[in-house]
C-alpha atoms as a PDB file:
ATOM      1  CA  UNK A   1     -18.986 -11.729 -12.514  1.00  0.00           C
ATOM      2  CA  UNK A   2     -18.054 -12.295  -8.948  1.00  0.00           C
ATOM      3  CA  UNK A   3     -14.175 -13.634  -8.095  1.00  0.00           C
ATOM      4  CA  UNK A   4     -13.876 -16.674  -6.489  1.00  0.00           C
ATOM      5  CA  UNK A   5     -12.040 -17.133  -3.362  1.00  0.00           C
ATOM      6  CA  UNK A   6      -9.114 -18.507  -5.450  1.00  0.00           C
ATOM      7  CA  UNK A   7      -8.866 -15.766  -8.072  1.00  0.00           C
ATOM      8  CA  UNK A   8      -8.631 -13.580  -5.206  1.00  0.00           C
ATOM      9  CA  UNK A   9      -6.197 -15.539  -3.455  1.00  0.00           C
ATOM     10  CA  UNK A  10      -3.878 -15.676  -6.847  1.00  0.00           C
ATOM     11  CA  UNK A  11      -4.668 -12.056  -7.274  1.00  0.00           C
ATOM     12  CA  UNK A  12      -3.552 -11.337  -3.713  1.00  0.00           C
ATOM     13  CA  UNK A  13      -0.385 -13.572  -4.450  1.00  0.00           C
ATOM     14  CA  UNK A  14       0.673 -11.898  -7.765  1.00  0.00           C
ATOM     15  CA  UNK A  15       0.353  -7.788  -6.347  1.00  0.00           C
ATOM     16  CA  UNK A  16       3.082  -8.792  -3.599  1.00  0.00           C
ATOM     17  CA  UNK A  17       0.972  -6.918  -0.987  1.00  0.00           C
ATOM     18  CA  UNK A  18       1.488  -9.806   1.616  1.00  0.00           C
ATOM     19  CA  UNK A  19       4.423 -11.886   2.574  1.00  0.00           C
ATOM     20  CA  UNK A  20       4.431 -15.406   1.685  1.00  0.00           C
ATOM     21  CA  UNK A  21       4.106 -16.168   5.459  1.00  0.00           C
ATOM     22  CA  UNK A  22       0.887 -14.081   5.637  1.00  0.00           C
ATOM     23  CA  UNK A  23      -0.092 -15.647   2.391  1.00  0.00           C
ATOM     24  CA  UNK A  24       0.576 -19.020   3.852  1.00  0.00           C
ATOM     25  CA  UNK A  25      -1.272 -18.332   7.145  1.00  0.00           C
ATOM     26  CA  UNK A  26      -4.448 -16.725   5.073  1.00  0.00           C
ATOM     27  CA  UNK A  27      -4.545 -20.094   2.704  1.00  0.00           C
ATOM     28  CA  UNK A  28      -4.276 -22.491   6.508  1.00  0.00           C
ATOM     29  CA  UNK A  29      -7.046 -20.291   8.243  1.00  0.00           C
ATOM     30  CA  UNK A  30      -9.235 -20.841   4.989  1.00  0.00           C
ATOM     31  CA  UNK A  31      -8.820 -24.571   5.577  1.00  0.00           C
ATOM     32  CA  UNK A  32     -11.125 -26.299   2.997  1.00  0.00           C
ATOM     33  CA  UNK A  33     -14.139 -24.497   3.839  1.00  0.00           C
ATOM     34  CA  UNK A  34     -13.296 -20.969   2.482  1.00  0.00           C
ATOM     35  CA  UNK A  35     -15.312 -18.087   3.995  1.00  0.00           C
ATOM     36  CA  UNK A  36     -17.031 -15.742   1.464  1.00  0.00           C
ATOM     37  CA  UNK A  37     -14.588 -13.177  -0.480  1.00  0.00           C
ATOM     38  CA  UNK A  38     -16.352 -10.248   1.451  1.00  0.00           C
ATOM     39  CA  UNK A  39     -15.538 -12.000   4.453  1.00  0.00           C
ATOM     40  CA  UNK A  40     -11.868 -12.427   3.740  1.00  0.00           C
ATOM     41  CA  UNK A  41     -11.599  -9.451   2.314  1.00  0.00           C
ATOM     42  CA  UNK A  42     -13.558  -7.539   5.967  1.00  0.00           C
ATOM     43  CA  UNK A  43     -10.974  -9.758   7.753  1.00  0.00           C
ATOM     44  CA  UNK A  44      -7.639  -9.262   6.344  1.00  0.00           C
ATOM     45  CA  UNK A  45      -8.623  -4.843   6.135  1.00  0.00           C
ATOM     46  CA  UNK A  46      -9.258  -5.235  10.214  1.00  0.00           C
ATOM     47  CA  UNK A  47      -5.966  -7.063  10.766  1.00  0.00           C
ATOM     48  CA  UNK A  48      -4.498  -4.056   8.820  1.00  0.00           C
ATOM     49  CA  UNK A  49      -2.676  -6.704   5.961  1.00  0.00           C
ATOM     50  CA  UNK A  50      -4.810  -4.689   3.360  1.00  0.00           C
ATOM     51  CA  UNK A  51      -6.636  -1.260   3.026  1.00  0.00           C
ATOM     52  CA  UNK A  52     -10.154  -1.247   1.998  1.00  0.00           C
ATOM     53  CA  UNK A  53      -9.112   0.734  -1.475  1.00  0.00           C
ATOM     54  CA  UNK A  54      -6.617  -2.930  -1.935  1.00  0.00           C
ATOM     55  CA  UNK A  55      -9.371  -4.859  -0.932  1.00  0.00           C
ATOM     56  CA  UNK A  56     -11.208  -3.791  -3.634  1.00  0.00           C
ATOM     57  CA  UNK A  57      -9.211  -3.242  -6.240  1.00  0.00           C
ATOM     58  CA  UNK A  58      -8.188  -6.842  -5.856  1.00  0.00           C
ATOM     59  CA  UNK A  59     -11.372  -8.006  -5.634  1.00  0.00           C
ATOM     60  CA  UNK A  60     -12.290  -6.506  -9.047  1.00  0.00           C
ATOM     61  CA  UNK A  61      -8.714  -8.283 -10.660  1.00  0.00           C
ATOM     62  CA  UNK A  62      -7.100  -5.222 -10.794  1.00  0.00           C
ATOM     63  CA  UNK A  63      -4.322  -6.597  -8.258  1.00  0.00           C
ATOM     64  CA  UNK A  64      -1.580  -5.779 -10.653  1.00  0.00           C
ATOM     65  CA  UNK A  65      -2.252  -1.822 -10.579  1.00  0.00           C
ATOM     66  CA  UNK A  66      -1.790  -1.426  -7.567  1.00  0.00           C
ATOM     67  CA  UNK A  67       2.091  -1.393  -7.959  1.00  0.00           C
ATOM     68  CA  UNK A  68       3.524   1.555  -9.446  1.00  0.00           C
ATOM     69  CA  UNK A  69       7.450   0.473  -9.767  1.00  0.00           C
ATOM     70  CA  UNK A  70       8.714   0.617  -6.336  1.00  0.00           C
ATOM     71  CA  UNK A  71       4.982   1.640  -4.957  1.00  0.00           C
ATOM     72  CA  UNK A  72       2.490   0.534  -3.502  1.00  0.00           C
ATOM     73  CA  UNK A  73      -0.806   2.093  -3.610  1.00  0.00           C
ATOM     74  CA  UNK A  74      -2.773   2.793  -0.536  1.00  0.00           C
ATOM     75  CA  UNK A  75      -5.689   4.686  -1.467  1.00  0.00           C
ATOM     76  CA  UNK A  76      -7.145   6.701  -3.450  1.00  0.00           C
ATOM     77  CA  UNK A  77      -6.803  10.537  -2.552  1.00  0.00           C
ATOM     78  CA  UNK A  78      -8.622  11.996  -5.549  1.00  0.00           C
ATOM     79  CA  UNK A  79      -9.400  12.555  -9.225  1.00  0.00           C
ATOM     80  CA  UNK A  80     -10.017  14.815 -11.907  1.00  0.00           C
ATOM     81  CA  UNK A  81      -9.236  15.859 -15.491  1.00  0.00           C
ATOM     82  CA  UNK A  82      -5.231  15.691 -15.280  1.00  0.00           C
ATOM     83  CA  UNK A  83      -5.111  12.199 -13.947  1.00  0.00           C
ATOM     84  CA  UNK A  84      -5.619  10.141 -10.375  1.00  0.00           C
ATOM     85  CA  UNK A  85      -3.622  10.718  -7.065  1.00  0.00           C
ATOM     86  CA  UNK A  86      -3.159   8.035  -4.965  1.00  0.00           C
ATOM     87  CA  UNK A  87      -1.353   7.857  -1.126  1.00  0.00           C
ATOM     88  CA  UNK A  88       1.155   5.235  -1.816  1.00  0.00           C
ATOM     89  CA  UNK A  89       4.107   3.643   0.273  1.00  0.00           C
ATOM     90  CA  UNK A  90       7.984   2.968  -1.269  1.00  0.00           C
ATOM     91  CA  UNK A  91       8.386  -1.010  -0.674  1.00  0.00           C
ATOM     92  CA  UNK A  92      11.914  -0.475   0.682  1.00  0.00           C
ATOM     93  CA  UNK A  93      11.998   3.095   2.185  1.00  0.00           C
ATOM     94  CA  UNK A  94       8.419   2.379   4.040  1.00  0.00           C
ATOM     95  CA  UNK A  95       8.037   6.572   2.887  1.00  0.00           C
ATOM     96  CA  UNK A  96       4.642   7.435   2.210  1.00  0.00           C
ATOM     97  CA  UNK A  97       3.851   9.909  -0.447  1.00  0.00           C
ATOM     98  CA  UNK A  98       1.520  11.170  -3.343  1.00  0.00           C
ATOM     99  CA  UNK A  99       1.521   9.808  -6.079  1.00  0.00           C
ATOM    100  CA  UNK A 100       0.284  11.218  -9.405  1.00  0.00           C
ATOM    101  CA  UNK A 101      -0.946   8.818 -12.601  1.00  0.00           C
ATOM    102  CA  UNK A 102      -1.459  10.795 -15.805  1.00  0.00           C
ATOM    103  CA  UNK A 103      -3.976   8.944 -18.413  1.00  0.00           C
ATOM    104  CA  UNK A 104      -2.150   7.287 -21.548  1.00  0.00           C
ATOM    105  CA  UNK A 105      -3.708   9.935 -23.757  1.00  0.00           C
END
């Protein structure tokens, strides 16, 4: 099942990927008529406010993974048997680096 412009918008809200003013400015562009998710979604990756990889990650409700403790992921670099490695950026330090998950197991 498909997210609803809303979802998104709460999803978008709760990874702390935008600012509250972009936030704000996103929800008074919208207006009443919302545009389609894959529009919003096309818009806010060619203003550079998201990556693709964000885009869709949120868009599938998995807005919450994509902060690692003071990280946020970026992309996706690659994947295997050992775990994921992402390109993610330090939220303070604005240092980009790679980032390795390990799975629970």
């Amino acid at each position: 099942m498909e997210q609803t412009v809303q979802q998104f918008l709460d999803q978008l809200s709760e990874s702390g990927l935008l600012s509250d003013d972009d936030l704000d400015a996103l929800r008074e562009s919208l207006g009443d008529a919302p545009d389609t998710l894959a529009e919003i979604t096309d818009t806010l990756v060619e203003q550079r406010k998201l990556t693709k990889f964000q885009a869709d990650q949120i868009s599938k409700g998995n807005g919450a993974s994509l902060v690692l403790g003071n990280y946020l992921l970026v992309g996706e670099i690659g994947a295997g048997g050992m775990g994921k490695v992402y390109l993610a950026e330090h939220r303070r330090m604005k240092r980009r680096v790679a980032l390795k998950t390990l799975p629970p197991a």
